[in-house]
N, C-alpha and C. Protein backbone atom coordinates (compact mmCIF):
# COMPACT_ATOMS: atom_id res chain seq x y z
N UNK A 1 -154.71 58.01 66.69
CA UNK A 1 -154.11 58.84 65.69
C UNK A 1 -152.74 59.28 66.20
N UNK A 2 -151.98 59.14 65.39
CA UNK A 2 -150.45 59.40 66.01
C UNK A 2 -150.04 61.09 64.84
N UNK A 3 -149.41 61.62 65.95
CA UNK A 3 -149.38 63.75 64.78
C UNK A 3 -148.02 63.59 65.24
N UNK A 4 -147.43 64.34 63.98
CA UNK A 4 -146.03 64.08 63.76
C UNK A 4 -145.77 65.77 63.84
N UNK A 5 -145.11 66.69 65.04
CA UNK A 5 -144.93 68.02 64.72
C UNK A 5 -143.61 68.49 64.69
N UNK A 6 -143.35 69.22 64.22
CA UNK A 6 -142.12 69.89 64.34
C UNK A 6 -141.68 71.01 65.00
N UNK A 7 -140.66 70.93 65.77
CA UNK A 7 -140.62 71.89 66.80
C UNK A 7 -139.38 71.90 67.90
N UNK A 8 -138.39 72.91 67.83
CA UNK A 8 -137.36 72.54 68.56
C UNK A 8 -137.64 73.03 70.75
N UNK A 9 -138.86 73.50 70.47
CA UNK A 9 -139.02 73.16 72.19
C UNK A 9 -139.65 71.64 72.51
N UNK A 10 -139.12 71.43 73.59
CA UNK A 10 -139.78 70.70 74.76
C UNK A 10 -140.97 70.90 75.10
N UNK A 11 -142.40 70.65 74.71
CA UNK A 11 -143.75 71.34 75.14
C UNK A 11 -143.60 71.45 76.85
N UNK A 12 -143.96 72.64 77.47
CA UNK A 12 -144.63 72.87 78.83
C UNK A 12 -145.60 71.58 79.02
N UNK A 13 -146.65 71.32 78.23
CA UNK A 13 -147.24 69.35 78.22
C UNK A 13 -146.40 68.36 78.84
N UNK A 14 -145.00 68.49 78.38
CA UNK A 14 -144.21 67.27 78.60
C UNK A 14 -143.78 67.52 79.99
N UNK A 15 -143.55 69.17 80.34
CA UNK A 15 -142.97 68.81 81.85
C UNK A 15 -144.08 68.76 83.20
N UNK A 16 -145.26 69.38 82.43
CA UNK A 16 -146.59 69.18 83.32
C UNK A 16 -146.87 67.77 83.66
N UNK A 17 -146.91 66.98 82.43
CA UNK A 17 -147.60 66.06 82.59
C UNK A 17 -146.99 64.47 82.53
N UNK A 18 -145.66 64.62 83.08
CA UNK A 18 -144.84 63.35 82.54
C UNK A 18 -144.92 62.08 82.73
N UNK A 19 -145.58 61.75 83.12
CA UNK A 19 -146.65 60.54 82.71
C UNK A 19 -147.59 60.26 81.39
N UNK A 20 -147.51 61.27 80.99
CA UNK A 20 -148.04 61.28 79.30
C UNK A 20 -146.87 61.03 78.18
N UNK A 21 -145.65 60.82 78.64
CA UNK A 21 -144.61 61.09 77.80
C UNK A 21 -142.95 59.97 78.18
N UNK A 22 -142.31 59.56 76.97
CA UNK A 22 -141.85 58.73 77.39
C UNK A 22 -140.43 59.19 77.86
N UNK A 23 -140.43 60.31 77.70
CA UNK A 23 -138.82 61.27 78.40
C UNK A 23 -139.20 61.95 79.67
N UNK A 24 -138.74 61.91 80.43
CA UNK A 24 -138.74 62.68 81.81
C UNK A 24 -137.91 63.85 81.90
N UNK A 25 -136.89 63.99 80.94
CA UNK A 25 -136.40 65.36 80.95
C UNK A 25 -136.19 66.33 79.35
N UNK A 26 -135.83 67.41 79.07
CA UNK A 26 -136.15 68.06 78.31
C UNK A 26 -134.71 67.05 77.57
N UNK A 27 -134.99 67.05 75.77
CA UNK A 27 -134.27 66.61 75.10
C UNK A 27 -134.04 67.28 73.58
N UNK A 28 -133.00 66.90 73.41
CA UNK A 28 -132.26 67.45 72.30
C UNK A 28 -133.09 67.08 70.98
N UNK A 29 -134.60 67.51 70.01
CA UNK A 29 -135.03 66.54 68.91
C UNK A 29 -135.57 67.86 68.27
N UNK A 30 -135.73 67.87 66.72
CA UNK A 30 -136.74 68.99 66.66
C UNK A 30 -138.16 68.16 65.95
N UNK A 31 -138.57 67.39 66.64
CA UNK A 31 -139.79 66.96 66.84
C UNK A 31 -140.33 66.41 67.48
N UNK A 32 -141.98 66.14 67.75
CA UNK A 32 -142.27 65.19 68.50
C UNK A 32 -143.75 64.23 67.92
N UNK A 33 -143.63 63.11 68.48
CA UNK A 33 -144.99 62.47 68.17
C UNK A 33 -146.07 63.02 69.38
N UNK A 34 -147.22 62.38 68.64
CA UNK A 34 -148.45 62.75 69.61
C UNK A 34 -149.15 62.20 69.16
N UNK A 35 -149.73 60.48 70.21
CA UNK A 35 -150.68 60.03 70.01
C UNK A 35 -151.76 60.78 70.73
N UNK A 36 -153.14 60.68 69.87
CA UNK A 36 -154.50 61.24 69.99
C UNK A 36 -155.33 59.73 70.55
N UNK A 37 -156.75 59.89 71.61
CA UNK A 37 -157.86 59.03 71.26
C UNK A 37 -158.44 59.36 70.63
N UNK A 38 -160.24 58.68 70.42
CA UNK A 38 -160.35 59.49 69.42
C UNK A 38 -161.45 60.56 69.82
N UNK A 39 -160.99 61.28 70.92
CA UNK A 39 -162.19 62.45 71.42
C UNK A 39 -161.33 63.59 71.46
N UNK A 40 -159.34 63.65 71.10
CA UNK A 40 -158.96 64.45 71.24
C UNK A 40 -157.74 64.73 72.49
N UNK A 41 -158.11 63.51 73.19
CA UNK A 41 -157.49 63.61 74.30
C UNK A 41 -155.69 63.10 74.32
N UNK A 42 -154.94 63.41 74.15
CA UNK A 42 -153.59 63.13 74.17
C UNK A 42 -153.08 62.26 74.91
N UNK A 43 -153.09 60.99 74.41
CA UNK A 43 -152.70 59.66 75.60
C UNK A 43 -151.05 59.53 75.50
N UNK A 44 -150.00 60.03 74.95
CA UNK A 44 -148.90 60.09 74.44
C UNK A 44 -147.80 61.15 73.70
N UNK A 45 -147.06 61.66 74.20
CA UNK A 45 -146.35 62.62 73.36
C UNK A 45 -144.75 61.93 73.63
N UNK A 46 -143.71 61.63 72.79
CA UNK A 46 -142.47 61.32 72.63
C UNK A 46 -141.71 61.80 71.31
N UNK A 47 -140.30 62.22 72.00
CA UNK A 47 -139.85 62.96 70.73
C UNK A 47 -139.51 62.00 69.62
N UNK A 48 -139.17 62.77 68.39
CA UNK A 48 -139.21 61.72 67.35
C UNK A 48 -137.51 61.53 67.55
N UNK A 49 -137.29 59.97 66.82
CA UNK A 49 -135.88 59.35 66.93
C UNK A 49 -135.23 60.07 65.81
N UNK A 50 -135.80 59.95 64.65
CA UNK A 50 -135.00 60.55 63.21
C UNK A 50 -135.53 62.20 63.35
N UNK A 51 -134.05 62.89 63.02
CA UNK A 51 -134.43 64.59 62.41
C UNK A 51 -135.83 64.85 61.36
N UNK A 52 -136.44 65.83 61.70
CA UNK A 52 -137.65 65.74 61.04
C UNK A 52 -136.91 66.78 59.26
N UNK A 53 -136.92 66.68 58.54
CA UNK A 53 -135.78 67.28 57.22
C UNK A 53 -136.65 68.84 57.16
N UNK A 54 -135.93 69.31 56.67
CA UNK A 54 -136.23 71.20 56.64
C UNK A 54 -137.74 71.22 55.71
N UNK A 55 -137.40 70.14 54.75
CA UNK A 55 -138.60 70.40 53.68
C UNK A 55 -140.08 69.65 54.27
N UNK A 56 -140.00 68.91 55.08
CA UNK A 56 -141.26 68.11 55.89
C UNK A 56 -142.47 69.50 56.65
N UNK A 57 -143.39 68.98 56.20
CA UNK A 57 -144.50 70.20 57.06
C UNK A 57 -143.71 70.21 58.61
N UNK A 58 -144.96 71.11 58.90
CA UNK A 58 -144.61 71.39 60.38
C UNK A 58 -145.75 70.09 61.70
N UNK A 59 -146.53 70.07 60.54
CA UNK A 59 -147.56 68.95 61.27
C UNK A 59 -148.05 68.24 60.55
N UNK A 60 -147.86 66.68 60.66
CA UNK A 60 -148.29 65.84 59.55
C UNK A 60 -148.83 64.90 60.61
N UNK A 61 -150.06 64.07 59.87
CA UNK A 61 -150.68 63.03 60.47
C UNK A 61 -149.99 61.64 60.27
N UNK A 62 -149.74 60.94 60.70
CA UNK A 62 -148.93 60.04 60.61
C UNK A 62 -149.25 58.50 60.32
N UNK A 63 -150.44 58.68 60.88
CA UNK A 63 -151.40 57.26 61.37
C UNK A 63 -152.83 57.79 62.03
N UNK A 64 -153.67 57.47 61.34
CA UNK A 64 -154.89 57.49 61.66
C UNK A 64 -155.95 56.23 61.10
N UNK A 65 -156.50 55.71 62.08
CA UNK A 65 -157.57 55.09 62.04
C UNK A 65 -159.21 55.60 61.85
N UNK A 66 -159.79 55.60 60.29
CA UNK A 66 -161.13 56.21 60.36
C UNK A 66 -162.07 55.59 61.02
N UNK A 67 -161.91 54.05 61.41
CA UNK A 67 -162.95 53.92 62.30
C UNK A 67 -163.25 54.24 63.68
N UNK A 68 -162.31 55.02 63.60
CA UNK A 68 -162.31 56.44 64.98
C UNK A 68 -163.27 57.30 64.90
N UNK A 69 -163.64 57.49 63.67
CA UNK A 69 -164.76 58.70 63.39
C UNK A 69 -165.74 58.42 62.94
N UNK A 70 -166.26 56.78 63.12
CA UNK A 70 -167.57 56.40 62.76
C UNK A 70 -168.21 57.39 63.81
N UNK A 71 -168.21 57.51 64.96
CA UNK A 71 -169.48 58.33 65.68
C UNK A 71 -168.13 59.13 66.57
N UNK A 72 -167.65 60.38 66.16
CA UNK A 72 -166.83 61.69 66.48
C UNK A 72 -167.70 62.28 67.30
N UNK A 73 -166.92 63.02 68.41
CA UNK A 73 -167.35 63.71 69.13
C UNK A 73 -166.78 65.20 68.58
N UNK A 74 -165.99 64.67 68.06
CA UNK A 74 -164.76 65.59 67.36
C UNK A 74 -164.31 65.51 66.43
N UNK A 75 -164.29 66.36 65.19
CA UNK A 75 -163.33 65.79 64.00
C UNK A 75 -162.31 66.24 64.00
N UNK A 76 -161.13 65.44 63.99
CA UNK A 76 -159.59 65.69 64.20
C UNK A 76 -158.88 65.42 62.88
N UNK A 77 -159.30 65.06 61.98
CA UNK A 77 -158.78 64.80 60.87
C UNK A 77 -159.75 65.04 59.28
N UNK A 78 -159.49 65.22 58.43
CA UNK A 78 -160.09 65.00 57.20
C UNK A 78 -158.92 64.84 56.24
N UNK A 79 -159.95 63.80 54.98
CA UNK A 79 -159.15 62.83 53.93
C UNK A 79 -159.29 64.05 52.62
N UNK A 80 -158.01 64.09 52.18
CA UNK A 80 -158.12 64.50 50.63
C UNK A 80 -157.34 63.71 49.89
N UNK A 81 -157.58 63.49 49.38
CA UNK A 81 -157.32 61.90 48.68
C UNK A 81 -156.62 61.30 49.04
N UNK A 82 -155.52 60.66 49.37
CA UNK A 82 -155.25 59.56 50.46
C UNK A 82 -154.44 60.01 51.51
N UNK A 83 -154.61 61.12 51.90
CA UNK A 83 -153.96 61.35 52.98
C UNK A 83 -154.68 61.98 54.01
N UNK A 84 -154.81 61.73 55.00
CA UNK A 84 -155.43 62.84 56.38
C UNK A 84 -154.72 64.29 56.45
N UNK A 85 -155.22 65.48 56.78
CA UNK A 85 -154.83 66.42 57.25
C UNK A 85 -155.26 66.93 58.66
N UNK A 86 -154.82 67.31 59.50
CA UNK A 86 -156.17 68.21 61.05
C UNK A 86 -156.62 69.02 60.56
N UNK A 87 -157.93 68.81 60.81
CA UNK A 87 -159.01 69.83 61.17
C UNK A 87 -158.58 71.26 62.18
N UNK A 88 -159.01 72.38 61.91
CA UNK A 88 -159.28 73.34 62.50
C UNK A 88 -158.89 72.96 64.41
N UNK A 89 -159.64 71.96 64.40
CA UNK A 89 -159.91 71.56 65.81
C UNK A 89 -158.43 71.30 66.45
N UNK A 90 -158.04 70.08 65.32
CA UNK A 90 -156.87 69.19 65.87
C UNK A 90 -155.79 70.49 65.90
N UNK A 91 -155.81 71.60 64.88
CA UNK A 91 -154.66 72.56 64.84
C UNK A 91 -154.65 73.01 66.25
N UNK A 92 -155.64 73.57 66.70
CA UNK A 92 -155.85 74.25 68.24
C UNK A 92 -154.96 73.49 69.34
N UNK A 93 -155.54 72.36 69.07
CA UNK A 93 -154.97 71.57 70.26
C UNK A 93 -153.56 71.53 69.69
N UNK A 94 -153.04 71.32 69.21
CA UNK A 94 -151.51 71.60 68.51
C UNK A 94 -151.14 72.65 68.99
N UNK A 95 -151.77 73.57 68.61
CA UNK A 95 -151.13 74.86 69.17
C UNK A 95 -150.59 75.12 70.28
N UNK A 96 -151.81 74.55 71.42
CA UNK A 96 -151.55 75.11 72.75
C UNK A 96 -150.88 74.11 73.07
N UNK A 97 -150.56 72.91 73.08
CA UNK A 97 -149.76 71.92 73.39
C UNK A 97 -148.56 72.26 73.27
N UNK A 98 -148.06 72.39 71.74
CA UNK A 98 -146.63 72.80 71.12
C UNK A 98 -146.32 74.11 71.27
N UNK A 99 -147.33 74.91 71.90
CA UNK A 99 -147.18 76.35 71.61
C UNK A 99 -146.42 76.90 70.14
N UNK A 100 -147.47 76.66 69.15
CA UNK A 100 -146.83 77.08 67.88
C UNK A 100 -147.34 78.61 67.31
């Protein structure tokens, strides 16, 4: 699952863990991607190339695969009619990641 957030910091994630991420130093974007597996675990965070526009949410799902959630340990996403949104769950982890 790839989460599309918006946000003009650098997550504390990115400088902890920079091996999770494809910038090694803090950069100029006000967003970032974040690929998910599918238990939740963050295999990827890189900032986004294009400006995210004023009117775009603050967190959008971008790409998700449901046969991720044939057997969930976790639900990170739910469908309302053709689009995914995060779950409760996935917001958390957003949070403390992006500190939002």
């Amino acid at each position: 699952m790839i989460v599309q957030v918006k946000t003009n910091k650098t997550p504390d994630f990115v400088t902890r863990y920079p091996s999770l991420s494809t910038t090694k130093k803090p950069v100029s974007s006000n967003g970032w991607k974040a690929t998910f597996g599918p238990y939740g675990f963050p295999l990827l965070i890189e900032p986004v190339t294009k400006s995210i526009g004023p009117k775009e949410k603050q967190i959008q799902v971008l790409h998700f695969n449901p046969e991720s959630q044939k057997k969930p340990c976790r639900r990170l996403t739910k469908k309302i009619g053709e689009r995914y949104i995060p779950t409760e769950q996935l917001q958390t982890y957003l949070e403390l990641i992006f500190e939002l």
